[in-house]
N, C-alpha and C. Protein backbone atom coordinates (compact mmCIF):
# COMPACT_ATOMS: atom_id res chain seq x y z
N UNK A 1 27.42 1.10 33.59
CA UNK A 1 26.22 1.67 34.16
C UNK A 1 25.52 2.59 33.16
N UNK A 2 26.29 3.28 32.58
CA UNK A 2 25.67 4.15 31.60
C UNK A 2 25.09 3.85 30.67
N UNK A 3 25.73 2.39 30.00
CA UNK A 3 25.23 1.28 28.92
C UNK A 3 24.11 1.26 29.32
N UNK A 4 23.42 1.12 30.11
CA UNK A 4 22.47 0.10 30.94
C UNK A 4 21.20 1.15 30.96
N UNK A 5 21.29 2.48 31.53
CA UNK A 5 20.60 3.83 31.32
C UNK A 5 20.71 4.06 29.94
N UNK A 6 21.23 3.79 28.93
CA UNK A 6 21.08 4.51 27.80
C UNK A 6 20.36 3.05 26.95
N UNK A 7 20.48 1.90 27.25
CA UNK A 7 19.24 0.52 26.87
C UNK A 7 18.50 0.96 27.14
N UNK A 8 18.15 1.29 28.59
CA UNK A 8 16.50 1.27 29.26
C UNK A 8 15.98 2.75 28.51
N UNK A 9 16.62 4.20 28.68
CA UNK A 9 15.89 4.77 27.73
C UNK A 9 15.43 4.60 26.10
N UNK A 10 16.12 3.65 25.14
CA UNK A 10 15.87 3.58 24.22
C UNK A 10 14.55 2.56 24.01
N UNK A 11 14.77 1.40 25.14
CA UNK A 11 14.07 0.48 25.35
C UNK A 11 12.91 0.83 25.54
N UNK A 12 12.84 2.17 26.31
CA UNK A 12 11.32 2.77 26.93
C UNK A 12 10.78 3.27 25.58
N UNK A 13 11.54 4.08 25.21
CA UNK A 13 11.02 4.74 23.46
C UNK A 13 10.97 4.16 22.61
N UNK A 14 10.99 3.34 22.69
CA UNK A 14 10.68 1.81 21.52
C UNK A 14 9.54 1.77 21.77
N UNK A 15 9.12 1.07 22.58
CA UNK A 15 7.67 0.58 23.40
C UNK A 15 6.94 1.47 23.23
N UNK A 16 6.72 2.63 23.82
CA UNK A 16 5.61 3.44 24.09
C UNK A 16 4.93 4.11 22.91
N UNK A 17 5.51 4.10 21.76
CA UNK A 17 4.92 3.98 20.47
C UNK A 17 3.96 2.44 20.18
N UNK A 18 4.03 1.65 20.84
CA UNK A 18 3.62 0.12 21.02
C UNK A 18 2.54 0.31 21.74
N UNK A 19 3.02 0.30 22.90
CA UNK A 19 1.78 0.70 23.68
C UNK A 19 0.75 1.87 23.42
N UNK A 20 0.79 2.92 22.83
CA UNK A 20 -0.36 3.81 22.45
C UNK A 20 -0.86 3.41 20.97
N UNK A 21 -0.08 2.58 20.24
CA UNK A 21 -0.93 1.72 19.07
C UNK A 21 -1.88 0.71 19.54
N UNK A 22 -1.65 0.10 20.51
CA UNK A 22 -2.06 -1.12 21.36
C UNK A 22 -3.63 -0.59 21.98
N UNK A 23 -3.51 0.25 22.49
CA UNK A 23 -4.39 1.79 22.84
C UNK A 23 -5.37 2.21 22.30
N UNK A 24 -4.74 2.59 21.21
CA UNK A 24 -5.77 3.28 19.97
C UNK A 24 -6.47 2.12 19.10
N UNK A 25 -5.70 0.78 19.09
CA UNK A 25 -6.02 -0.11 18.17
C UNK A 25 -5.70 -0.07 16.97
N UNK A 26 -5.34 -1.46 16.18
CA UNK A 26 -4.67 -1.74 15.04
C UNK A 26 -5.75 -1.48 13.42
N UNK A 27 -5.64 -0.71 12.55
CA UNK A 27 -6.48 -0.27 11.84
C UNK A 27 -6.12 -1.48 10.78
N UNK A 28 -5.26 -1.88 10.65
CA UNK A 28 -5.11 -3.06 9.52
C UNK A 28 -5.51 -4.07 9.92
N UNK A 29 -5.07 -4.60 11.39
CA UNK A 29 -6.20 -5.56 11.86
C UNK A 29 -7.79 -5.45 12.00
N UNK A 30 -8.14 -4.05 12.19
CA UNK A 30 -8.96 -3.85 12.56
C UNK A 30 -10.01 -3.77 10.99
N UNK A 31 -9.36 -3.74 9.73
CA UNK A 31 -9.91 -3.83 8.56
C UNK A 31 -9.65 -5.46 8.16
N UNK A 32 -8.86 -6.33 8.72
CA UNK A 32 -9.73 -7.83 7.93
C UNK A 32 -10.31 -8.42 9.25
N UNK A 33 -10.60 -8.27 10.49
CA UNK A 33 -12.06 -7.83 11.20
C UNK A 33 -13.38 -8.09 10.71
N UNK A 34 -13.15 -6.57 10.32
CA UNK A 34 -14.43 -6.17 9.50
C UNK A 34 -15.24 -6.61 8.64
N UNK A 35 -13.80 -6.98 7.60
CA UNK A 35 -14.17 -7.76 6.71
C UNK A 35 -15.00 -9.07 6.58
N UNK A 36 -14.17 -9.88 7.96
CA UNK A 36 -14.67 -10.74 7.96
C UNK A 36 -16.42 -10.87 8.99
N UNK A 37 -15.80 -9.87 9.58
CA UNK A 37 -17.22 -9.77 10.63
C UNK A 37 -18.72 -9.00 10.30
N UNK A 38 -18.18 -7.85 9.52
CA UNK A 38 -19.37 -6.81 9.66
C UNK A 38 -19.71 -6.81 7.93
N UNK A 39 -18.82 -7.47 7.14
CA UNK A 39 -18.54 -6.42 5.72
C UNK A 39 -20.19 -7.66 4.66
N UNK A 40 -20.30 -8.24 5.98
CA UNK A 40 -21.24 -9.12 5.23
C UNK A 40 -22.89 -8.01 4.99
N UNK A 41 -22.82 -6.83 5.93
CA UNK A 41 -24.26 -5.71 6.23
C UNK A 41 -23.54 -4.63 6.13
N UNK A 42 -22.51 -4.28 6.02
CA UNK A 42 -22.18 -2.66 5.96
C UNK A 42 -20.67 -2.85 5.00
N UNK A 43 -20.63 -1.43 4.38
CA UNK A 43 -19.53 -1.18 3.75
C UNK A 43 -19.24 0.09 4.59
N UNK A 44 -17.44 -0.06 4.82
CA UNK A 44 -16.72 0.71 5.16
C UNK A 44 -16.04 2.03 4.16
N UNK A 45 -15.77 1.38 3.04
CA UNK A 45 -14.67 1.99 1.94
C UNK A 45 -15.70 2.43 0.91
N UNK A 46 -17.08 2.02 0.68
CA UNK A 46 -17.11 2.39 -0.34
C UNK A 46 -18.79 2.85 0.27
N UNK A 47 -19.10 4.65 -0.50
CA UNK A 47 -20.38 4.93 0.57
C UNK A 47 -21.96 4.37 -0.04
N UNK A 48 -21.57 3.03 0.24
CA UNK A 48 -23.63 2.32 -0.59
C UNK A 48 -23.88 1.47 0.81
N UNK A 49 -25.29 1.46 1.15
CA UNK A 49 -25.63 0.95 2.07
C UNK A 49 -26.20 -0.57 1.61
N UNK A 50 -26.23 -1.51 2.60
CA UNK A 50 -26.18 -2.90 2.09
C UNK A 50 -27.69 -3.34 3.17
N UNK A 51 -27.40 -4.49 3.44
CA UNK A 51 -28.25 -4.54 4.79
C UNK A 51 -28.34 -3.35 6.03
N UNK A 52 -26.87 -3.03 6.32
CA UNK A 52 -26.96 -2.14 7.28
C UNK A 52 -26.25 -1.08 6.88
N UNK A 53 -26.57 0.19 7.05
CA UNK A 53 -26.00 1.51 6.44
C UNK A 53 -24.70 1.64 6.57
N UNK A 54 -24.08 1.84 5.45
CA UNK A 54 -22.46 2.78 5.20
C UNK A 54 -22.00 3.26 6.20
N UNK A 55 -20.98 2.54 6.93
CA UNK A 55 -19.85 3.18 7.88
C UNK A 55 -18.75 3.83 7.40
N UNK A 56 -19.11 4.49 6.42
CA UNK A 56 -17.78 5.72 5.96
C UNK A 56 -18.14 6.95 6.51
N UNK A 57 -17.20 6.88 6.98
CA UNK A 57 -17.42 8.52 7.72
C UNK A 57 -18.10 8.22 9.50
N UNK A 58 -18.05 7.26 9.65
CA UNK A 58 -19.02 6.90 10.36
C UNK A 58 -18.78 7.44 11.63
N UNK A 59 -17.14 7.37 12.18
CA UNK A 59 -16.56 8.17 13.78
C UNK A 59 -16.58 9.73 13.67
N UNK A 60 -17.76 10.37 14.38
CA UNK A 60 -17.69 11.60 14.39
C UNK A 60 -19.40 12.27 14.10
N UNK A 61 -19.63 11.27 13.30
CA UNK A 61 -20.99 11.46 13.00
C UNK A 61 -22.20 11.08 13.59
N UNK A 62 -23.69 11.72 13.72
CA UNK A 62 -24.61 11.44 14.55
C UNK A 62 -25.01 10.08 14.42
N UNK A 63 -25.56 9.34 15.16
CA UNK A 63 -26.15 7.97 14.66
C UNK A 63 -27.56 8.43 13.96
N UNK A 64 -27.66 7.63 13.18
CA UNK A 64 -29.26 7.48 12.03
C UNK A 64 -29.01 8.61 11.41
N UNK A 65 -27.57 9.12 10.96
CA UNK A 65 -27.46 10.03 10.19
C UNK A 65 -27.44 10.02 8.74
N UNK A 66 -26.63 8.83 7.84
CA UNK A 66 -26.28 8.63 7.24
C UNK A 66 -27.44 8.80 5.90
N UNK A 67 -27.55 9.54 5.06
CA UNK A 67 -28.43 9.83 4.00
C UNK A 67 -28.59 8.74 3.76
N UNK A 68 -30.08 8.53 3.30
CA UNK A 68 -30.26 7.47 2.13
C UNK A 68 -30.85 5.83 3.17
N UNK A 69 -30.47 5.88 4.74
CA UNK A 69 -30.98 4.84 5.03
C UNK A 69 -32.19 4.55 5.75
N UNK A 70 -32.73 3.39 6.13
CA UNK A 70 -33.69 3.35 7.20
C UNK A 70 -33.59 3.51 8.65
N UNK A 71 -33.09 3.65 9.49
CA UNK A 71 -32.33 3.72 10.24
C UNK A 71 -33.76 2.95 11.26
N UNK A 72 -33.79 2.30 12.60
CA UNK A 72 -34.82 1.60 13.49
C UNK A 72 -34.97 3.06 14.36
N UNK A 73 -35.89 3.06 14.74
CA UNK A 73 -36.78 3.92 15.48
C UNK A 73 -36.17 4.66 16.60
N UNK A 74 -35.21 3.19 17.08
CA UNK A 74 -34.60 3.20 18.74
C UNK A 74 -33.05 3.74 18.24
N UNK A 75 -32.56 3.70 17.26
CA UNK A 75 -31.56 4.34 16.85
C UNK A 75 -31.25 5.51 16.29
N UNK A 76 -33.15 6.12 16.04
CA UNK A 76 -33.14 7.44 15.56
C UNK A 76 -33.17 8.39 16.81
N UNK A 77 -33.78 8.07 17.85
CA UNK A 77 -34.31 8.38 19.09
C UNK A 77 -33.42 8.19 20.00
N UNK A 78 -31.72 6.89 19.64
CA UNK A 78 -30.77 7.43 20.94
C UNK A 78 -29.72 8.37 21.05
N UNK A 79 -29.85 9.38 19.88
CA UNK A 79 -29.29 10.84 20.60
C UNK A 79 -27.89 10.48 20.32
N UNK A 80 -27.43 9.39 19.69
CA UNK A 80 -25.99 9.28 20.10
C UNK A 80 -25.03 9.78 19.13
N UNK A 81 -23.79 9.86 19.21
CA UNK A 81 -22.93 10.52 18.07
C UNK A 81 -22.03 9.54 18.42
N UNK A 82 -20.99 9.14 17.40
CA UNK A 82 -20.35 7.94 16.81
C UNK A 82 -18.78 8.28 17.33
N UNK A 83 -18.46 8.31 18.75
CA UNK A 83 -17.53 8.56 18.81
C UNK A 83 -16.67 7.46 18.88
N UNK A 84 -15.30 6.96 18.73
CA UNK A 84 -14.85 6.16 19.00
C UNK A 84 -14.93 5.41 20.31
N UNK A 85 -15.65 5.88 21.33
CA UNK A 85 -15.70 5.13 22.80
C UNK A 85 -17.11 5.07 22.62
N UNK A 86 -18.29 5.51 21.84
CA UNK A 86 -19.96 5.05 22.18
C UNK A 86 -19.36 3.80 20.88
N UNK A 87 -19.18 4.00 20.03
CA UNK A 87 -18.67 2.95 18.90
C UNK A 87 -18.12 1.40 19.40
N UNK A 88 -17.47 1.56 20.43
CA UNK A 88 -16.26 0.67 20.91
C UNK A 88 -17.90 0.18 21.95
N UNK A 89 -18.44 1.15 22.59
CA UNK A 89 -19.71 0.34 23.79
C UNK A 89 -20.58 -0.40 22.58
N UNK A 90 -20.54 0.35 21.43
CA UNK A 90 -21.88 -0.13 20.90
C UNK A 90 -22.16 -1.66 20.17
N UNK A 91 -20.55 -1.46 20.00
CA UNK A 91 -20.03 -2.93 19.10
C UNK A 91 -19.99 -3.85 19.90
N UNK A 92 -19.90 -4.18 21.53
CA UNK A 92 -19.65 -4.72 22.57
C UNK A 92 -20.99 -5.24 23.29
N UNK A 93 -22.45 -4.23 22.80
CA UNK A 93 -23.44 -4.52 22.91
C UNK A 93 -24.64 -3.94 22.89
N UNK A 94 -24.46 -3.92 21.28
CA UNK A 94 -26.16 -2.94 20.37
C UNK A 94 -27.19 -3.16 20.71
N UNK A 95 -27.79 -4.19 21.55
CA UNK A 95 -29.29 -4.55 22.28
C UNK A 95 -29.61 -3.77 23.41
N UNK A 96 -27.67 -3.38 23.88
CA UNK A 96 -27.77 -3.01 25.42
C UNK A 96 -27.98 -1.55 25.45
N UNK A 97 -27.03 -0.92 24.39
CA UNK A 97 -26.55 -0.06 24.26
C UNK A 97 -28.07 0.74 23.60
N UNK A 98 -28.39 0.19 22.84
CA UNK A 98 -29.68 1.15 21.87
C UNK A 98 -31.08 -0.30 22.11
N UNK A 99 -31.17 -0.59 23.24
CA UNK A 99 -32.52 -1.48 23.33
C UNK A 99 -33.48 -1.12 22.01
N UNK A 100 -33.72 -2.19 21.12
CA UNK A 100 -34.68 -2.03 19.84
C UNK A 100 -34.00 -1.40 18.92
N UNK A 101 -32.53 -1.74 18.96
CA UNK A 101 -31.45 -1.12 17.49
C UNK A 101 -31.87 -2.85 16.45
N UNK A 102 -32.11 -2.84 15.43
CA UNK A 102 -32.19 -3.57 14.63
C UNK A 102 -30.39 -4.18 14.42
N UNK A 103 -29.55 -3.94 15.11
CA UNK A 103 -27.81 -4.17 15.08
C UNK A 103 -28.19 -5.32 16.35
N UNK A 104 -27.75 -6.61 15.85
CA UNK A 104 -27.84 -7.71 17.11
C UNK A 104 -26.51 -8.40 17.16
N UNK A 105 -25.42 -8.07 16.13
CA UNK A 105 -24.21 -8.87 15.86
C UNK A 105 -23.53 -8.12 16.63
N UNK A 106 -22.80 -8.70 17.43
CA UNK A 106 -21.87 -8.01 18.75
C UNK A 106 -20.42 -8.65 18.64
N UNK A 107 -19.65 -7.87 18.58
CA UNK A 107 -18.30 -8.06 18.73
C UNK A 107 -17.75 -8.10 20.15
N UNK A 108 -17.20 -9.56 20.82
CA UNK A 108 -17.02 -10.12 22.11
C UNK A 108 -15.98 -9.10 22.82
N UNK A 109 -14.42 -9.54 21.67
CA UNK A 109 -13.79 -9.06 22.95
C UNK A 109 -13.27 -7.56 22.22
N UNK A 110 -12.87 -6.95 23.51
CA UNK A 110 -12.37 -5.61 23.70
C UNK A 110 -11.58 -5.51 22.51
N UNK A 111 -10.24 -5.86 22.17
CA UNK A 111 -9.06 -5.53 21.33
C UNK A 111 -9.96 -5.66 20.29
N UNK A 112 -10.74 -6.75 19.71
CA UNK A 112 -11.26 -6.55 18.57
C UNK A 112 -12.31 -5.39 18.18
N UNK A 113 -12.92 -5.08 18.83
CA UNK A 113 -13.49 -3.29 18.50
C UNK A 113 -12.97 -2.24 18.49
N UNK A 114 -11.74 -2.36 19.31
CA UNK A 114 -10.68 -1.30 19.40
C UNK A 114 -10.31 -0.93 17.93
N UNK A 115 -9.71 -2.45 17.37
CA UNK A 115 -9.37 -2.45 16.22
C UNK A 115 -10.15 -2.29 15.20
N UNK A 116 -11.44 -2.94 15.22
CA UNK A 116 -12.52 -2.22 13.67
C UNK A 116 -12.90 -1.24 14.08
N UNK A 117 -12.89 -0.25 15.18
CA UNK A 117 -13.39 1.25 15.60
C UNK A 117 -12.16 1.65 15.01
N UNK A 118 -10.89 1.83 15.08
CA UNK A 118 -9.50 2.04 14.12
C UNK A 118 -9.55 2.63 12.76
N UNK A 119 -10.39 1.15 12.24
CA UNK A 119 -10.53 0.79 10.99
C UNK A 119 -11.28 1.82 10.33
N UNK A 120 -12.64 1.78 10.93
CA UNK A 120 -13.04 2.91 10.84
C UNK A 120 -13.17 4.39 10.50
N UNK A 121 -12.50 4.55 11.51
CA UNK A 121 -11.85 5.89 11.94
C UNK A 121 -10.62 6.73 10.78
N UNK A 122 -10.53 5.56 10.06
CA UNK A 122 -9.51 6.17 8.56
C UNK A 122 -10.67 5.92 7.71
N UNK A 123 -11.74 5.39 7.47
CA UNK A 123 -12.69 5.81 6.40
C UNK A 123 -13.30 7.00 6.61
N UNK A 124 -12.90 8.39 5.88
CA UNK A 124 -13.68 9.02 5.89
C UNK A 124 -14.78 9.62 4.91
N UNK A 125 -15.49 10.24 5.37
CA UNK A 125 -16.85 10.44 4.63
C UNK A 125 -16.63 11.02 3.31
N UNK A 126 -17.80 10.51 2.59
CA UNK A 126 -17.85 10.97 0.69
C UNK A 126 -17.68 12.28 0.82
């Protein structure tokens, strides 16, 4: 019996490091993602803006903040700050989210924004 209580607690503390990665989202997944999804208009790692402005530094920071870019009208004007949960809505749906954001490439499902919001979230700013 004791065997059995001392599995299930180890068993539980195994996991729940699993489950709050699962949670937070995978930053290594969440960087060949990116790569493959976003890295074609924005750079993450390195701070030069491409088609679409430099996401370094990007969780934490105001939107249309980023020196140096153009930012659309409707993205200067939505007030928003880059938290990992407006980030995670915004990637899910930038038409919806900022009506007249020049951002139309939407990332479908959930785990995968989790994970490039992750990704993210370890680039930090110059």
């Amino acid at each position: 019996m004791r065997f059995f209580l001392i599995a299930a607690l180890l068993g539980a503390a195994l996991l729940a490091p699993a489950a709050a990665r699962a949670e937070e989202g995978d930053p290594a997944r969440g960087r060949s993602l990116f790569q493959r999804q976003c890295q074609a208009c924005h750079q993450a790692v390195q701070p030069r803006h491409g088609v679409g402005p430099s996401l370094q530094g990007v969780v934490g920071r105001a939107a249309a903040a980023a020196p140096g870019y153009n930012y659309s009208p409707a993205l200067k004007a939505a007030g928003l700050t880059w938290t990992p949960e407006v980030l995670a809505d915004f990637l899910g749906a930038p038409t919806t989210k900022v009506p007249g954001t020049r951002m139309v490439q939407r990332v479908a499902a959930e785990p995968d924004r989790r994970d490039i919001v992750a990704f993210l979230a370890q680039q930090a700013a110059p």
